[in-house]
Protein backbone atom coordinates (compact mmCIF):
# COMPACT_ATOMS: atom_id res chain seq x y z
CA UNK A 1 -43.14 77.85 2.86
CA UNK A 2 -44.29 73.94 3.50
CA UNK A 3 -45.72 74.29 -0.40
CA UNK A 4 -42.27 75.30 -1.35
CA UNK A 5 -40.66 72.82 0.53
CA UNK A 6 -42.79 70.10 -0.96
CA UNK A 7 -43.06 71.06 -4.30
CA UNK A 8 -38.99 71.18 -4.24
CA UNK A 9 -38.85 67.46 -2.38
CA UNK A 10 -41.29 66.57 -5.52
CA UNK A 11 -38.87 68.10 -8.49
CA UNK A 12 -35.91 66.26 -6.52
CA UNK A 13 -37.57 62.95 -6.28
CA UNK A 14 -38.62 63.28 -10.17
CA UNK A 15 -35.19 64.40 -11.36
CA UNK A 16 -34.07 61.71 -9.61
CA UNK A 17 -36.17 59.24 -11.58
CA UNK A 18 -35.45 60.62 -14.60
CA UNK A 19 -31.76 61.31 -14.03
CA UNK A 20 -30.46 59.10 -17.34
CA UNK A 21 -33.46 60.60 -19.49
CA UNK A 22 -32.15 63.96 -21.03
CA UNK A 23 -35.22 64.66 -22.38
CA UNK A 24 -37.14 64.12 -19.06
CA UNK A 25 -34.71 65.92 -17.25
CA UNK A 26 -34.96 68.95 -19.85
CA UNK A 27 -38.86 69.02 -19.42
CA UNK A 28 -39.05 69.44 -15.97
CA UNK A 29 -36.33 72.15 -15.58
CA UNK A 30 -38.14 73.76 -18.16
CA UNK A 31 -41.70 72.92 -16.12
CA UNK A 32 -39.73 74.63 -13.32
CA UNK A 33 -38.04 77.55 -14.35
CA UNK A 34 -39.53 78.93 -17.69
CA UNK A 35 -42.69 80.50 -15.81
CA UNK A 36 -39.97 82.09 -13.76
CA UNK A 37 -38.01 83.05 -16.19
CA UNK A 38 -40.91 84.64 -18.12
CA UNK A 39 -41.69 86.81 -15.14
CA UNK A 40 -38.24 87.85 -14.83
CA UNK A 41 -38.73 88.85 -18.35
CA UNK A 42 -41.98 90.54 -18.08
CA UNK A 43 -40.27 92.75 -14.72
CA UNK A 44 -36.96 93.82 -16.04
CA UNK A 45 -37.83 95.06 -19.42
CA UNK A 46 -39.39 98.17 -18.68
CA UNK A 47 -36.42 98.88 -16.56
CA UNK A 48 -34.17 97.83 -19.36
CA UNK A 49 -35.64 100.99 -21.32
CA UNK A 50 -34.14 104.53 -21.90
CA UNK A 51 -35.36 106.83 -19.56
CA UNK A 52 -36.40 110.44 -20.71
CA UNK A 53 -34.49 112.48 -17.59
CA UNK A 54 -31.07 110.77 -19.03
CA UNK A 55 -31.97 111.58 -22.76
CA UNK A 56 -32.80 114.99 -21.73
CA UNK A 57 -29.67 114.94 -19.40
CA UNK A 58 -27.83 113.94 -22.81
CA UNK A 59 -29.21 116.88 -24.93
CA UNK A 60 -28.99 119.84 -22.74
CA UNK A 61 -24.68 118.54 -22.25
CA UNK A 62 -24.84 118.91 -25.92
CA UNK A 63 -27.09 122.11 -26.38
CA UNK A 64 -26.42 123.99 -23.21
CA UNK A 65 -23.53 126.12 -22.13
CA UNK A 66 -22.03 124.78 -18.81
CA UNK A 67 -22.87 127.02 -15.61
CA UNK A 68 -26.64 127.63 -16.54
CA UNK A 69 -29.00 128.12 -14.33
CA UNK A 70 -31.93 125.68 -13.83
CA UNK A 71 -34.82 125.93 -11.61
CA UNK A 72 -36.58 122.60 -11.30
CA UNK A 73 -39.95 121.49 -9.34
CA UNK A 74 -39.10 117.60 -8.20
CA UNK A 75 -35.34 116.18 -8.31
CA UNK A 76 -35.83 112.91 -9.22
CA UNK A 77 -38.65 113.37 -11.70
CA UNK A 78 -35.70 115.93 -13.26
CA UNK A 79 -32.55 115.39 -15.52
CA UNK A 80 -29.50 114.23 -13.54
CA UNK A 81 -27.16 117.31 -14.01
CA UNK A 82 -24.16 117.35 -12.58
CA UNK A 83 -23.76 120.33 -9.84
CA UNK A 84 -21.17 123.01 -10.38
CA UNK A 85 -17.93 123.54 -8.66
CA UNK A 86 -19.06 126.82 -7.68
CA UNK A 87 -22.17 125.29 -6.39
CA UNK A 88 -20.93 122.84 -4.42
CA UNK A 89 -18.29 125.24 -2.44
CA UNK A 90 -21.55 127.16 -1.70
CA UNK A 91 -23.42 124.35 -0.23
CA UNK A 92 -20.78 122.80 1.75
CA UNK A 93 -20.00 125.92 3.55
CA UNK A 94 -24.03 126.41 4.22
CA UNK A 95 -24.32 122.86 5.45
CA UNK A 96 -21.20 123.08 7.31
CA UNK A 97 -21.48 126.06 9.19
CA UNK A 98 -25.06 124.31 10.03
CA UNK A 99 -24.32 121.10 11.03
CA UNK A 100 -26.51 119.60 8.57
CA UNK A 101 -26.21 115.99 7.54
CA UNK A 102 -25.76 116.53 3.90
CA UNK A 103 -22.50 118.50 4.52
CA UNK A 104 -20.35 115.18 4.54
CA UNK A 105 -21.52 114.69 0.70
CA UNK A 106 -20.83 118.15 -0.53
CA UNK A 107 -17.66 117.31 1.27
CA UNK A 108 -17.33 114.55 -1.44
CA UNK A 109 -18.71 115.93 -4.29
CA UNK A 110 -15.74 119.02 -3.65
CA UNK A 111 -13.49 115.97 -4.32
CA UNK A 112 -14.88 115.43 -7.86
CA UNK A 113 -13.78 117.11 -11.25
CA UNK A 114 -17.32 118.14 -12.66
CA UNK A 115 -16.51 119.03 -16.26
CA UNK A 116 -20.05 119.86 -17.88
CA UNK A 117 -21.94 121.52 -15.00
CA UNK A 118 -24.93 123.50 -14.22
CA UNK A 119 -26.47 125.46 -11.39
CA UNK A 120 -29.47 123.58 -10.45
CA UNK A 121 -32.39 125.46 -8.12
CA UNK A 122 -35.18 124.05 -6.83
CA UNK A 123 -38.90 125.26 -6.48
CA UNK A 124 -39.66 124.71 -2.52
CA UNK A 125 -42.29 122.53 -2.41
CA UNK A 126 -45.29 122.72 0.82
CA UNK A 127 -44.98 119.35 3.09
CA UNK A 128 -48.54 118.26 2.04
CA UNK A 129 -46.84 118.88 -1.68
CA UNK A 130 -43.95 116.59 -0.86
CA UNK A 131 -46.31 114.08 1.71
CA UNK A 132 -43.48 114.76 4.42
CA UNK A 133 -42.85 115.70 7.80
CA UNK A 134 -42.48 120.02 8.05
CA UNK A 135 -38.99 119.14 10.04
CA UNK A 136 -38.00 116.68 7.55
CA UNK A 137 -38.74 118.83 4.48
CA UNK A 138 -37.43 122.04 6.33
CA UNK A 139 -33.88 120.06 6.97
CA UNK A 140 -33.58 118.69 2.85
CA UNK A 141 -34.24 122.30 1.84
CA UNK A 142 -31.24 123.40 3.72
CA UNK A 143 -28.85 121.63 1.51
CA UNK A 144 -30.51 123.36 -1.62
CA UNK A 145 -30.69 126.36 -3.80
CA UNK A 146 -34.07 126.99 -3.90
CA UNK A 147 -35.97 130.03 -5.67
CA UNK A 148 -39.67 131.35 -5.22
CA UNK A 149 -41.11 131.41 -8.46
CA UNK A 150 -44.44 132.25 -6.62
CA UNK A 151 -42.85 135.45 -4.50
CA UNK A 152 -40.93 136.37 -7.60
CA UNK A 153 -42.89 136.13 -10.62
CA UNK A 154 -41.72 135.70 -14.04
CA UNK A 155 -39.64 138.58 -14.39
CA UNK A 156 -37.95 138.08 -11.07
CA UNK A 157 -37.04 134.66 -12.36
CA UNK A 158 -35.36 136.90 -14.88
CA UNK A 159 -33.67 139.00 -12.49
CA UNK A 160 -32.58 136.21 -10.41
CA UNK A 161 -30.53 135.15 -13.22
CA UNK A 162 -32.41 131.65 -13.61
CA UNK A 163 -31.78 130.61 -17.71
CA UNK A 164 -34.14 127.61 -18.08
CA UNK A 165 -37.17 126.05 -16.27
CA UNK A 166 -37.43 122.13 -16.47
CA UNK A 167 -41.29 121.45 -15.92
CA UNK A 168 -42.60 118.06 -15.56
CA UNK A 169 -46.14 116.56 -14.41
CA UNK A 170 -45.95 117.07 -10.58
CA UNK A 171 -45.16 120.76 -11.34
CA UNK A 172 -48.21 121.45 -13.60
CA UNK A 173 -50.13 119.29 -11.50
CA UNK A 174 -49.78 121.65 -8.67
CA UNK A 175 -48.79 124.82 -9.65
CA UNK A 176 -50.31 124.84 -13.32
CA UNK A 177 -52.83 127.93 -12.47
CA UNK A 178 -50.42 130.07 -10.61
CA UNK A 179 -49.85 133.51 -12.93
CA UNK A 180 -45.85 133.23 -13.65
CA UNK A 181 -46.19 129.32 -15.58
CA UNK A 182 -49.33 129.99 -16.87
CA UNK A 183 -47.43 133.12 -18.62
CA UNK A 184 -44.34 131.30 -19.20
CA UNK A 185 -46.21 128.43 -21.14
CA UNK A 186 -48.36 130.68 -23.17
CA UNK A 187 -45.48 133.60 -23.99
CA UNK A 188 -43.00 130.98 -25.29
CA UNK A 189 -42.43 127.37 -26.67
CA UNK A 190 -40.11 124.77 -24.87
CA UNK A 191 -36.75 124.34 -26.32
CA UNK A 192 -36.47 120.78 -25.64
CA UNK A 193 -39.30 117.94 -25.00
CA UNK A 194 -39.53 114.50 -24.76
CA UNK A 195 -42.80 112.17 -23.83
CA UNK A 196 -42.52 108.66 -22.26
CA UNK A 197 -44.05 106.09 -25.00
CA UNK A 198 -45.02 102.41 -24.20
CA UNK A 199 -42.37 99.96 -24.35
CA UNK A 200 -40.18 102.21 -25.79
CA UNK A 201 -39.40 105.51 -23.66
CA UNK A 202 -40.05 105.07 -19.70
CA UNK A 203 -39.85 108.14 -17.43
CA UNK A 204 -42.05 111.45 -16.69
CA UNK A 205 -43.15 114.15 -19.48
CA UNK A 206 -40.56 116.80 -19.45
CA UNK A 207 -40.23 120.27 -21.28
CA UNK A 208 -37.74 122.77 -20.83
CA UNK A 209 -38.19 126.51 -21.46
CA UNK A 210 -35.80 129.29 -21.59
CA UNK A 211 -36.71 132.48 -19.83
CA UNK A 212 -32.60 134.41 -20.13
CA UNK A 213 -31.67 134.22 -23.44
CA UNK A 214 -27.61 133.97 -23.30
């Protein structure tokens, strides 16, 4: 802070000098804020960039029938779907009836006019998974759909009426030798990908498989 305050006392004193001198004047707020500026630059590109969950969001509104079912490992490293209608009753009266904090926003979201919606499930995840508290990850997982992929296998994925599996990094990461995605991977191709490239693409690695044809 006393560096600061000098160096700004020193910029005053020369602009002051120099105050009829355009040229001068130009130099030293350049001196001053270009190496700013280039920082600024160098920071708020890459978040300036498309991300791949918001293309993928984009394709699967134009390539997937509203109301499918997804079953997804990690929210945010996911596509942003909107929730269904019928989804959102369903989780407001859960949360509701007990007392959970989250009921409030399905409260909200009931307010909304979703028009191209999906069911969206979620793999539950272990606390040392997530890096969280047990009561902490215990209390988000009551405002969720979740499904068992690992208690129902492949087929009951089937069965449980689940039409696409999103799989991204964290999920192959830590579930990539368990039976039903080592069988899902190598009995069928992913309908959609997309793959994060430098200075072009930011976000994770996603792929999306169908396992209920429609």
């Amino acid at each position: 802070m006393p560096l600061l305050l000098t160096a700004s006392l020193g910029v005053a004193e020369l602009m002051r000098r120099f105050e009829k001198n355009k040229w001068a004047m130009t130099f030293i707020l350049l001196l001053v804020f270009l190496p700013s500026l280039g920082r600024t630059a160098l920071t708020g590109f890459p978040h300036s960039l498309p991300d791949t969950r918001t293309l993928a969001k984009a394709w699967i509104e134009m390539n997937i029938p509203a109301g499918s079912r997804f079953l997804t490992f990690d929210p945010y490293k996911s596509p942003p779907l909107i929730m269904s209608e019928a989804q959102i009753d369903r989780l407001h009266e859960k949360t509701k009836s007990l007392h959970h904090p989250r009921a409030r926003y399905f409260k909200l979201l009931k307010q909304s006019n979703p028009c191209r919606s999906y069911e969206i499930f979620v793999i539950p995840r272990t606390e040392l998974e997530i890096q969280d508290l047990p009561e902490r990850t215990n209390l988000s997982y009551q405002a969720q759909d979740t499904t068992d992929p690992e208690a129902l296998g492949l087929e009951g994925l089937k069965r449980a009426k689940i039409d696409y599996i999103i799989i991204d990094p964290s999920l192959l990461a830590a579930r990539g030798s368990t039976a039903w995605l080592k069988g899902l991977m190598a009995s069928s191709q992913p309908v959609y990908q997309i793959i994060p490239q430098d200075d072009v693409i930011k976000g994770p690695e996603l792929f999306i498989y169908q396992i209920n044809k429609q």
